[in-house]
Protein backbone atom coordinates (compact mmCIF):
# COMPACT_ATOMS: atom_id res chain seq x y z
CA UNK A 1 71.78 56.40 40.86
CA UNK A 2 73.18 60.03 41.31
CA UNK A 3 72.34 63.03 43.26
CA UNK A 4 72.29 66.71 43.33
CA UNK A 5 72.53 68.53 46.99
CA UNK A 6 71.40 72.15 46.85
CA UNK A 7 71.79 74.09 50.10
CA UNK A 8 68.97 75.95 51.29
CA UNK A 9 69.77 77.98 54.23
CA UNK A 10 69.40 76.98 58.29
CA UNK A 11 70.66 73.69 57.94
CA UNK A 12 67.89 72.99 55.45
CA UNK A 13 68.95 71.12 51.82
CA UNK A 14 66.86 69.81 48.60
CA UNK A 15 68.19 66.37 47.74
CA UNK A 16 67.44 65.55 44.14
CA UNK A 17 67.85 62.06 43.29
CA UNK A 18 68.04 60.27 39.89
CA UNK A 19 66.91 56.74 39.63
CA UNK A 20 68.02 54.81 36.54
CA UNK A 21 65.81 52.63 34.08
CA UNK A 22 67.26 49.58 35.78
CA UNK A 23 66.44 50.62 39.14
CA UNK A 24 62.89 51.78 38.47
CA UNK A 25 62.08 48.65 36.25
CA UNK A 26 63.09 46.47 39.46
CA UNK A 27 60.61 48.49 41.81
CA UNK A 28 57.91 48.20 39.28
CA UNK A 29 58.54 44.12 39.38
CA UNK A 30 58.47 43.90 43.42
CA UNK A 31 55.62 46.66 43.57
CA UNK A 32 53.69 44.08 40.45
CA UNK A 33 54.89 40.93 42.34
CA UNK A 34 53.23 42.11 46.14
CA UNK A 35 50.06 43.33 44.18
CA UNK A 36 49.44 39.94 42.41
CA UNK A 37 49.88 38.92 45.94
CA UNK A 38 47.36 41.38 47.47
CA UNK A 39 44.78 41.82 45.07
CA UNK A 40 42.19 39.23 44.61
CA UNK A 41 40.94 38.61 41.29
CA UNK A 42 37.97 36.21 40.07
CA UNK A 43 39.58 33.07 38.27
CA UNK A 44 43.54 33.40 39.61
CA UNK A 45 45.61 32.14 42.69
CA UNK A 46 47.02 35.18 44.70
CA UNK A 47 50.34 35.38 43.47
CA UNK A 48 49.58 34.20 39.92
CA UNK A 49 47.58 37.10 38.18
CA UNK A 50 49.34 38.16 34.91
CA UNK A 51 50.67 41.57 34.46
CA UNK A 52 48.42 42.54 31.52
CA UNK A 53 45.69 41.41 33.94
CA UNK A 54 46.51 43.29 36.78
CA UNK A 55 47.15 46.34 35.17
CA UNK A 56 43.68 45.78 33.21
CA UNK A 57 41.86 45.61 36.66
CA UNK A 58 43.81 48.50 39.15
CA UNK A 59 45.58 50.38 36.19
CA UNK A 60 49.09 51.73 36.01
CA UNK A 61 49.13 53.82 38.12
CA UNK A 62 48.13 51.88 40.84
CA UNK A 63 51.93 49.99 40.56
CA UNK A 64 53.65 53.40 39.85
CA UNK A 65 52.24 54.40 43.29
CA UNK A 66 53.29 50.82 44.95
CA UNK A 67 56.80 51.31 43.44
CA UNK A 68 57.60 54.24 44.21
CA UNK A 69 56.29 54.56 47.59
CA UNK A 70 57.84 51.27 48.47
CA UNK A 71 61.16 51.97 47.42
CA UNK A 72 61.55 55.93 47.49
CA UNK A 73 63.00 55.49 51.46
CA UNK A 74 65.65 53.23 50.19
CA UNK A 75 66.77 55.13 47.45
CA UNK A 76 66.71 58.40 49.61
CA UNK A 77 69.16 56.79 52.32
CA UNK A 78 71.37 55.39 49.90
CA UNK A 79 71.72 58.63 48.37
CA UNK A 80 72.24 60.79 51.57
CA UNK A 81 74.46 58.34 52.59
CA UNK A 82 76.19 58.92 49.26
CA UNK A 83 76.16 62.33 49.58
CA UNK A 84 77.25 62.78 53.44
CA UNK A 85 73.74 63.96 54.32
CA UNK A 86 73.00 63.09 58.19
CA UNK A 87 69.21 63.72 57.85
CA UNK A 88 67.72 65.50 61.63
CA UNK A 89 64.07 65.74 60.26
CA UNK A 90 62.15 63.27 58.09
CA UNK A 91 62.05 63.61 54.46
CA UNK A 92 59.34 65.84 52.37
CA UNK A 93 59.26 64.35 48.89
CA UNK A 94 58.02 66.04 45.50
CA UNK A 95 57.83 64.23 42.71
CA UNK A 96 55.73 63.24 39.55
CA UNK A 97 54.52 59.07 39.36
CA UNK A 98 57.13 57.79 36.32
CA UNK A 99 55.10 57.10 32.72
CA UNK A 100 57.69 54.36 31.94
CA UNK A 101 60.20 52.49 33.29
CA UNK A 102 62.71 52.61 29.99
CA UNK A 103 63.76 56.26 30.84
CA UNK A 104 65.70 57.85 34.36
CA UNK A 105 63.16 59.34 36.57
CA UNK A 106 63.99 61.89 39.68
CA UNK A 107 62.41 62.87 43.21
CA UNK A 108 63.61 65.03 44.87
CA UNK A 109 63.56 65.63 48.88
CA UNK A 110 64.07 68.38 51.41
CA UNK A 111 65.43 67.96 54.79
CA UNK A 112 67.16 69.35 57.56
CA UNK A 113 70.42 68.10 58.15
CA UNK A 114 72.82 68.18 60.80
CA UNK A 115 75.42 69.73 60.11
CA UNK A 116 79.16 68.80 60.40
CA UNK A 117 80.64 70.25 63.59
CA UNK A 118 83.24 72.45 64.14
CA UNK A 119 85.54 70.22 66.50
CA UNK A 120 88.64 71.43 68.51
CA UNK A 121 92.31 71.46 67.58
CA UNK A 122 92.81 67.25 68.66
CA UNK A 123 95.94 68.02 68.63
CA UNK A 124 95.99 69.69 71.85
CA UNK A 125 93.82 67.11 73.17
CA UNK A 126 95.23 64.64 76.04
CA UNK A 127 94.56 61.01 76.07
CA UNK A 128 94.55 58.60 78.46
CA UNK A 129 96.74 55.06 77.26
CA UNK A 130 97.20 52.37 79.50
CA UNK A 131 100.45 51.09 79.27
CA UNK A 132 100.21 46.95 77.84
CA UNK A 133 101.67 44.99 80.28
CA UNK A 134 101.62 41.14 80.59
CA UNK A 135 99.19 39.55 83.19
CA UNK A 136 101.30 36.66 84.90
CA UNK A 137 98.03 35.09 85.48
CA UNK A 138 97.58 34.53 81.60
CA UNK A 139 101.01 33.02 80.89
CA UNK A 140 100.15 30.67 83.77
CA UNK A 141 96.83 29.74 82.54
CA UNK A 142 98.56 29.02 78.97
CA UNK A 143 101.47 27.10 80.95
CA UNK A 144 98.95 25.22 82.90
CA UNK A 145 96.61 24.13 79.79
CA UNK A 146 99.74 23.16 78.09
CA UNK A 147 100.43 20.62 81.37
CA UNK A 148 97.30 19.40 81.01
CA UNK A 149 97.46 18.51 77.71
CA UNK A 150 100.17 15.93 78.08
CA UNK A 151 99.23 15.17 81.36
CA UNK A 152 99.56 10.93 82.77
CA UNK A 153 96.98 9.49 83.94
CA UNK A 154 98.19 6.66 86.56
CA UNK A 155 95.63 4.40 88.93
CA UNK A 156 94.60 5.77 92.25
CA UNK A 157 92.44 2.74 93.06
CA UNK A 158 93.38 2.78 96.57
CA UNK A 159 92.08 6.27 97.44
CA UNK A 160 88.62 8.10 97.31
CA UNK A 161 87.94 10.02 94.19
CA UNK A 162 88.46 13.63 94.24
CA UNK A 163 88.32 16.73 91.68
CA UNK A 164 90.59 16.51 88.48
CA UNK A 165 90.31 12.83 88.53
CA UNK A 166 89.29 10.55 85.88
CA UNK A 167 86.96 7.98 86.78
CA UNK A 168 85.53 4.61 84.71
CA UNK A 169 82.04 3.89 85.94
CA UNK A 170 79.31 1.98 84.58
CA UNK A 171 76.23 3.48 84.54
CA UNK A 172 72.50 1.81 84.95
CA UNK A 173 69.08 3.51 84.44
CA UNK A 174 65.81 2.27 86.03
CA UNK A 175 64.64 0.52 83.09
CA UNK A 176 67.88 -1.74 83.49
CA UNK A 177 69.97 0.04 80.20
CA UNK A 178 73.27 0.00 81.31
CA UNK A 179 76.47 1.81 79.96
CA UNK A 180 79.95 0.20 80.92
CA UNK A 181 83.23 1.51 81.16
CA UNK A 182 82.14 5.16 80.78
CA UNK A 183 84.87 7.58 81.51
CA UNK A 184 84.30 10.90 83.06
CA UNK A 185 86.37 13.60 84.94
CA UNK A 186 85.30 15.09 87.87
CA UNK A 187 85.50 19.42 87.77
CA UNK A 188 85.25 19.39 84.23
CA UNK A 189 81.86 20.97 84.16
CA UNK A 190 80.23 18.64 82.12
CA UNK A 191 78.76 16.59 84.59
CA UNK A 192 75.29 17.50 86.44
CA UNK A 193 75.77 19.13 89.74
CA UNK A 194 74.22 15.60 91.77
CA UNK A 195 76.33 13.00 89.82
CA UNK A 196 79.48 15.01 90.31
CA UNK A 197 78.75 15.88 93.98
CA UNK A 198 77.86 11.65 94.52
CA UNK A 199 81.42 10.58 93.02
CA UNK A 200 83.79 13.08 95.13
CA UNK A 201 84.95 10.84 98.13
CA UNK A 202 83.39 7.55 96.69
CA UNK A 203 86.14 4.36 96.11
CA UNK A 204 86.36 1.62 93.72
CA UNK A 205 83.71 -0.72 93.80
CA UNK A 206 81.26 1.50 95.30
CA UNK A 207 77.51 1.54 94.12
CA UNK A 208 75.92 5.58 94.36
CA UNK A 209 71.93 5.55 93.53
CA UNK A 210 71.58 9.58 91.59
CA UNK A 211 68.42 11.33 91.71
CA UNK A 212 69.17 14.41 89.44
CA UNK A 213 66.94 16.50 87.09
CA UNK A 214 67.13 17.55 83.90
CA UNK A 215 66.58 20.21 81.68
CA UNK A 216 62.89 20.41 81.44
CA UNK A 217 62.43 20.02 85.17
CA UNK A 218 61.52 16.65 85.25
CA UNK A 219 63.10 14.17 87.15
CA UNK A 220 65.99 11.27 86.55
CA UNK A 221 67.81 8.79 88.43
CA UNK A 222 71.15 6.54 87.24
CA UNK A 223 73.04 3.92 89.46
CA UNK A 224 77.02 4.75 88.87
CA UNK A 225 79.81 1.98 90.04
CA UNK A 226 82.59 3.19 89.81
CA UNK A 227 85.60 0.55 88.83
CA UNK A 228 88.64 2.53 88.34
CA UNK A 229 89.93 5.95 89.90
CA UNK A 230 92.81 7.38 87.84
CA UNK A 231 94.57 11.38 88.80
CA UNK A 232 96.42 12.99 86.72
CA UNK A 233 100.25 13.24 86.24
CA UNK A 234 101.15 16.89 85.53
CA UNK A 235 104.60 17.43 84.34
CA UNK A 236 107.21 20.17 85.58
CA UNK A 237 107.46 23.32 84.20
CA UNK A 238 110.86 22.48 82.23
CA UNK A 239 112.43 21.70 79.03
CA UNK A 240 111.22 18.13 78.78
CA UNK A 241 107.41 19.89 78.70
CA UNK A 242 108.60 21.99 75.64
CA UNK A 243 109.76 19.43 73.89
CA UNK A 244 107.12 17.32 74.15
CA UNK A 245 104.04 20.19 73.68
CA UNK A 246 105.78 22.63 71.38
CA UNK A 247 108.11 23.49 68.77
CA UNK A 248 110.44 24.70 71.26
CA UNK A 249 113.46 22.54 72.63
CA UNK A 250 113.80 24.46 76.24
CA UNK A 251 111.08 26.27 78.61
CA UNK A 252 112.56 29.42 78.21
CA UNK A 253 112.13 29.37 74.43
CA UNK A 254 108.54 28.19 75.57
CA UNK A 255 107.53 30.62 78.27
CA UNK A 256 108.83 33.79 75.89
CA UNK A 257 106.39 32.96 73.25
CA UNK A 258 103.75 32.64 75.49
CA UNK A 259 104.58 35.98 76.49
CA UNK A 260 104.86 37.37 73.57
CA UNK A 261 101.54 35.98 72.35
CA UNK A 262 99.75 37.65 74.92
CA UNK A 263 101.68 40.98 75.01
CA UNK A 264 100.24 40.92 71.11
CA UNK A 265 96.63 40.15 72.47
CA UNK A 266 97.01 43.04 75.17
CA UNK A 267 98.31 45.11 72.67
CA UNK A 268 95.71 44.81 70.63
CA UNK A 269 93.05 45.83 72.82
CA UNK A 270 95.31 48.81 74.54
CA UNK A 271 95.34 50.39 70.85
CA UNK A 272 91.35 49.10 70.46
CA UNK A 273 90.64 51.11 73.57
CA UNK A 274 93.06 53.92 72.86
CA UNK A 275 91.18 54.64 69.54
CA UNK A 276 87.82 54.74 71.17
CA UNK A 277 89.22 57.22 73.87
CA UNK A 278 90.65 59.52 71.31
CA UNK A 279 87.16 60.22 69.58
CA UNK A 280 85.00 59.71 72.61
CA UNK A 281 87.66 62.96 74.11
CA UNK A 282 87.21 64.64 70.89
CA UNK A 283 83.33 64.36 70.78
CA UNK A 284 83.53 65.70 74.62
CA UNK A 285 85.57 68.51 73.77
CA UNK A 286 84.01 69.61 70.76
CA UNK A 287 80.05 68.92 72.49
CA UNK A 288 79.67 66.65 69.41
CA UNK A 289 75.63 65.19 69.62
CA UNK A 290 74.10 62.87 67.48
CA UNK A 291 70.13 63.50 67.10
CA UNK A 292 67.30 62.84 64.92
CA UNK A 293 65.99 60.32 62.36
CA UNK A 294 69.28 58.92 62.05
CA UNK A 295 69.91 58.07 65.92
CA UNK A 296 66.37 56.45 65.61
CA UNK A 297 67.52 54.10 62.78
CA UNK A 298 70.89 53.21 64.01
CA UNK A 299 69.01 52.44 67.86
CA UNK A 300 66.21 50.01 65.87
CA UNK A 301 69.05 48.19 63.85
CA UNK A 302 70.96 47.95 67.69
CA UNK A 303 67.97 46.45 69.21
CA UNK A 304 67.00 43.59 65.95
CA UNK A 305 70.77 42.97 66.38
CA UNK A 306 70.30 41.96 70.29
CA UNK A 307 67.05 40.23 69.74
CA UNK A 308 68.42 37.92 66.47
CA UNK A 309 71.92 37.29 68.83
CA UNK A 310 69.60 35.93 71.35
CA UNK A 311 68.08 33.98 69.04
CA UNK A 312 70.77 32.02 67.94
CA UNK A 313 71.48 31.63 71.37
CA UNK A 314 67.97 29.80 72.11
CA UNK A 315 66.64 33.04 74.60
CA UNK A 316 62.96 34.41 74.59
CA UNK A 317 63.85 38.07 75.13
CA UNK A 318 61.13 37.84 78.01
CA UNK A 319 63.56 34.74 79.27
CA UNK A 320 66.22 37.72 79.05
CA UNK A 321 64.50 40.17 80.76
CA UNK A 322 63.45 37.49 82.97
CA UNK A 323 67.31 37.08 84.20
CA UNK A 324 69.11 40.02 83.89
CA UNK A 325 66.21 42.40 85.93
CA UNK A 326 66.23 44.74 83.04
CA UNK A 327 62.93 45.73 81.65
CA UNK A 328 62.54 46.20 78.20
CA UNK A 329 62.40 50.41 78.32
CA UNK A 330 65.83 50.17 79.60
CA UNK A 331 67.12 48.03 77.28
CA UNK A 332 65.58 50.42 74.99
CA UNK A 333 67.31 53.72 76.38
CA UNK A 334 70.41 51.78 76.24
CA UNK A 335 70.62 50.84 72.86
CA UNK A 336 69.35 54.66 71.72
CA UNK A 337 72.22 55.88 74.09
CA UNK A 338 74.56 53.70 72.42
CA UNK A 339 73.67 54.76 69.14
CA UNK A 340 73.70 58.80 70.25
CA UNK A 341 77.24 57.87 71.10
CA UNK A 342 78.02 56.20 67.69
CA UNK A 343 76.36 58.93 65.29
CA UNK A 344 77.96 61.80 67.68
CA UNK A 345 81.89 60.22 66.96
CA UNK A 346 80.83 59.62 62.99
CA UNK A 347 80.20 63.53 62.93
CA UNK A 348 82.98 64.18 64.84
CA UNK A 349 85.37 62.10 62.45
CA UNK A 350 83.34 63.53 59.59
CA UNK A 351 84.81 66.64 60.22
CA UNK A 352 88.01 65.42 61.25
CA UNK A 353 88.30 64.29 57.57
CA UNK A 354 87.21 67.61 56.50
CA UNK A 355 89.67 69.31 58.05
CA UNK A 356 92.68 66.63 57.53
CA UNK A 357 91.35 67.05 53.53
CA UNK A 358 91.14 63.32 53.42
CA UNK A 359 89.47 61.65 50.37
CA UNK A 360 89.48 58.37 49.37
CA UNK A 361 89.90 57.22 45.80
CA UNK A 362 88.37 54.43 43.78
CA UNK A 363 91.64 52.92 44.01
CA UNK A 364 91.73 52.73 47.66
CA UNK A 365 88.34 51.36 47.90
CA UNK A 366 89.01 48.40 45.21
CA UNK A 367 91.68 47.81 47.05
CA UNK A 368 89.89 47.02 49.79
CA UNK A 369 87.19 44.93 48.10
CA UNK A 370 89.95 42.96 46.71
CA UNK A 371 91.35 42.48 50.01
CA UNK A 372 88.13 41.11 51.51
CA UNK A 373 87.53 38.83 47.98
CA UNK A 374 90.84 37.61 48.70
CA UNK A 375 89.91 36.46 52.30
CA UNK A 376 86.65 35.03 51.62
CA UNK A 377 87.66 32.86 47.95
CA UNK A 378 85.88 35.27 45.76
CA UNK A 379 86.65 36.63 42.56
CA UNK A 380 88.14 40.45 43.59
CA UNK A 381 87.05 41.89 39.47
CA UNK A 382 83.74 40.09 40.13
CA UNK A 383 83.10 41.49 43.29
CA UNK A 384 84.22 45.24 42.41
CA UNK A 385 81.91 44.80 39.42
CA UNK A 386 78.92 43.96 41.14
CA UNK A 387 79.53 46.67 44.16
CA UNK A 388 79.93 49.04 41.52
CA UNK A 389 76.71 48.39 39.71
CA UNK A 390 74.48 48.72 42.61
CA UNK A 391 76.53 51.93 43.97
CA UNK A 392 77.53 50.27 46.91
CA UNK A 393 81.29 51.65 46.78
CA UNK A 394 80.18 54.62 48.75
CA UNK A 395 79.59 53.42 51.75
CA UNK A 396 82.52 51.59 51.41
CA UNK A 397 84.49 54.86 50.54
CA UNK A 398 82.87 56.88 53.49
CA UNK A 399 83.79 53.84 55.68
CA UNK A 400 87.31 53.91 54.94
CA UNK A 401 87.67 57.73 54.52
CA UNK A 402 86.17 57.28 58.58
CA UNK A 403 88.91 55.17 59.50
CA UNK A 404 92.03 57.40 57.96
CA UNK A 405 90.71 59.83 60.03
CA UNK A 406 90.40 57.93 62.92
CA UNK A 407 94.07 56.84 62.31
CA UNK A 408 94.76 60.59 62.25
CA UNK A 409 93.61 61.08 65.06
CA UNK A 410 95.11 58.79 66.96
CA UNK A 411 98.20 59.71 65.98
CA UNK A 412 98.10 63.31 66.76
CA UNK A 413 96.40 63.62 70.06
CA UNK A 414 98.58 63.28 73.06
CA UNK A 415 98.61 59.98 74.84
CA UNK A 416 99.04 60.48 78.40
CA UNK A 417 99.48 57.84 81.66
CA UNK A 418 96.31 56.84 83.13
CA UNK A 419 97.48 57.69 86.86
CA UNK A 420 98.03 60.96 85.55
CA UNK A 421 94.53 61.30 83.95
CA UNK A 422 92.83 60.48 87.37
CA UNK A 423 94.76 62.83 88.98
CA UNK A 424 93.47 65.53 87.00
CA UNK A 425 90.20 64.28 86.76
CA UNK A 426 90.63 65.00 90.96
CA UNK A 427 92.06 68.40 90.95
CA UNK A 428 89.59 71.03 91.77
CA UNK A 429 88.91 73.79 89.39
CA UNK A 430 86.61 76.43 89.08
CA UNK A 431 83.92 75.11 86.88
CA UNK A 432 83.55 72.47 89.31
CA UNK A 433 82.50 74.63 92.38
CA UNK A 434 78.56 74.38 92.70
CA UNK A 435 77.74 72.50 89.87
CA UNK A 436 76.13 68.84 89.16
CA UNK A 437 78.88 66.14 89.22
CA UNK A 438 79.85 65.49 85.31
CA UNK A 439 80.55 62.13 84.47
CA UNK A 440 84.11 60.91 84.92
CA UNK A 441 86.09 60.23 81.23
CA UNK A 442 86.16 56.86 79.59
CA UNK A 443 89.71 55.77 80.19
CA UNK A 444 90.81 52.83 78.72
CA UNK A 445 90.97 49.63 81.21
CA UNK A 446 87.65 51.27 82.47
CA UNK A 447 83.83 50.40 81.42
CA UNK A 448 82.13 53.53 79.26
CA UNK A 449 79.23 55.30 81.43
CA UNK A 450 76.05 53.27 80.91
């Protein structure tokens, strides 16, 4: 499928679009496939009606009209998106029903478009970087599982049970099923809240009757004895605990790799949050705004993506709504915020790229198909062939030619300290006297304005 842009003045373009034989021909299947399914006809099952049939009894044009107008939105995106259209204003089409499906047929669509921005020099623009430091509390939290994990367990029989110890109980229900020698650890979080509270302080030998519920709301009871109390051994922090849960023969050798594995971690998500800074500043600076049809779509595919992740989760979004307090017109406003803020940096970057004169080649974008093939087992020629066929290599092309700019950017903006960002974000200056509060930067190591 190609297309033809022709600029009409005012931010106003005619997109003409070519559809091939192969692409019509599958329209005219699905559009002949959901009218069998539709259309009732004396002596056939729904879903069974033979072409010759069907077109016999609502004619032709009747599945010209279904194809077309069924898949005419699809192959409009796909070619603005092609193109580098950002459509503001929905689509007027023109076009004359196809006579066959063997030969290319065209529509053709005009829109209003928003157009790329003219964005600063981001090369005078200051960003703040936090600087990636290591949290002592996550090398401890790494020493400590590793203690854990070759931790002793030796008999406390002659104490009361407390948390972190590992207890052998036998277990009875009502009915008289029993469960011996059952071992469970108390603080572990995977006991219910009574049972766990009913074994702190209780010795060996001693009988507890447990009324808990469960997850339905209806209630349970158990009889625990427990038989043996056991705590855990931790070792020191020393060479012996290297040796014996790493690679590493001393502690030192140990504790630097544990640094160093989360200096990479911090790292990462110092450069993740620098990045976002960078274009957030630049979309600020330049009063970069995302609007129309497209902010619409991008907010819908936001909110199906919430709903299906709680859905795999096992929540009712009223079960959401329910718990969090938030109704569902905020939820709403947030997503279409989010995806304001996510068209507005695309056009920003857009133009970036335009500027920078960055393109990306067919070579770049197999490479990166054979990249991905490469992770996932597939054939890379197989995959490039098939992506290629159905045109999908632009949107992998505008994708990529959307990160280089992004990495240029990032590395031509100034990175500056984040004290001395909030210190300028407190020094008075004109444009500040008698007018509404504005809302403070994004810095990284802080959460983006709701």
């Amino acid at each position: 499928m190609s297309a033809q842009v022709e600029e009409l003045g005012e931010n106003r373009v005619r997109l003409t679009v070519d559809v091939s034989p192969h692409e019509l021909e599958h329209a005219v299947e699905h559009a002949t496939n959901d009218l069998s399914e539709s259309v009732k006809i004396p002596g056939f099952r729904k879903g069974k009606v033979p072409t010759p049939v069907l077109i016999s009894k609502i004619g032709k044009d009747r599945i010209w009209v279904e194809a077309v107008e069924s898949h005419i939105g699809g192959w409009f995106w796909s070619a603005a998106s092609r193109t580098r259209l950002r459509p503001i204003s929905a689509p007027q089409y023109d076009f004359e029903l196809p006579t066959t499906e063997k030969e290319p047929w065209s529509f053709s669509a005009t829109i209003e478009v928003q157009p790329t921005p003219e964005v600063v020099d981001w090369t005078t623009l200051e960003v703040p970087r936090a600087e990636a430091e290591v949290p002592q509390e996550l090398v401890d939290q790494e020493l400590e599982a590793l203690r854990q994990s070759v931790a002793e367990l030796v008999p406390a029989d002659d104490r009361p049970a407390k948390e972190g110890d590992t207890l052998v109980v036998d277990l009875q229900s009502p009915s008289g099923e029993a469960q011996s020698d059952t071992v469970v650890e108390l603080g572990s979080g995977r006991l219910v809240e009574e049972i766990e509270a009913a074994l702190i302080g209780a010795s060996v030998g001693e009988t507890k009757e447990v009324d808990y519920e469960l997850a339905d709301e209806s209630g349970a009871a158990v009889t625990i004895t427990v038989k043996h109390v056991n705590e855990k051994m931790l070792p020191e922090l020393d060479d012996e605990l290297a040796r014996s849960a790493s690679e590493f023969d001393t502690f030192a050798e140990l504790k630097a790799d544990i640094e160093g594995r989360v200096l990479a971690a911090v790292e990462e998500e110092v450069d993740a949050a620098y990045r976002t800074a960078a274009v957030d500043t630049l979309v600020t600076a330049s009063n970069v705004q995302g609007a129309g049809p497209l902010v619409e779509t991008r907010a819908r595919e936001l909110l199906d993506g919430f709903v299906r992740s709680l859905g795999r989760r096992g929540i009712e979004p009223t079960t959401y709504f329910e718990v969090t307090g938030q109704s569902p017109e905020m939820l709403i406003a947030q997503m279409q915020g989010e995806a304001a803020r996510s068209v507005a940096r695309e056009l920003a970057l857009e133009a970036v790229a335009d500027k920078a004169g960055i393109e990306i080649s067919d070579d770049d974008v197999k490479a990166l198909i054979r990249e991905q093939a490469k992770e996932s087992g597939d054939d890379p020629d197989q995959v490039i062939a098939d992506i290629w066929s159905h045109g999908h290599q632009e949107s992998l092309r505008e994708d990529l030619r959307l990160r280089a700019a992004l990495d240029r950017l990032v590395a031509e903006v100034k990175p500056i300290s984040l004290d001395l960002a909030e210190a300028r974000d407190k020094l008075w200056t004109p444009d500040k006297e008698n007018t509404e509060p504005e809302k403070k930067l994004w810095t990284p190591g802080s959460k983006e304005p709701e």
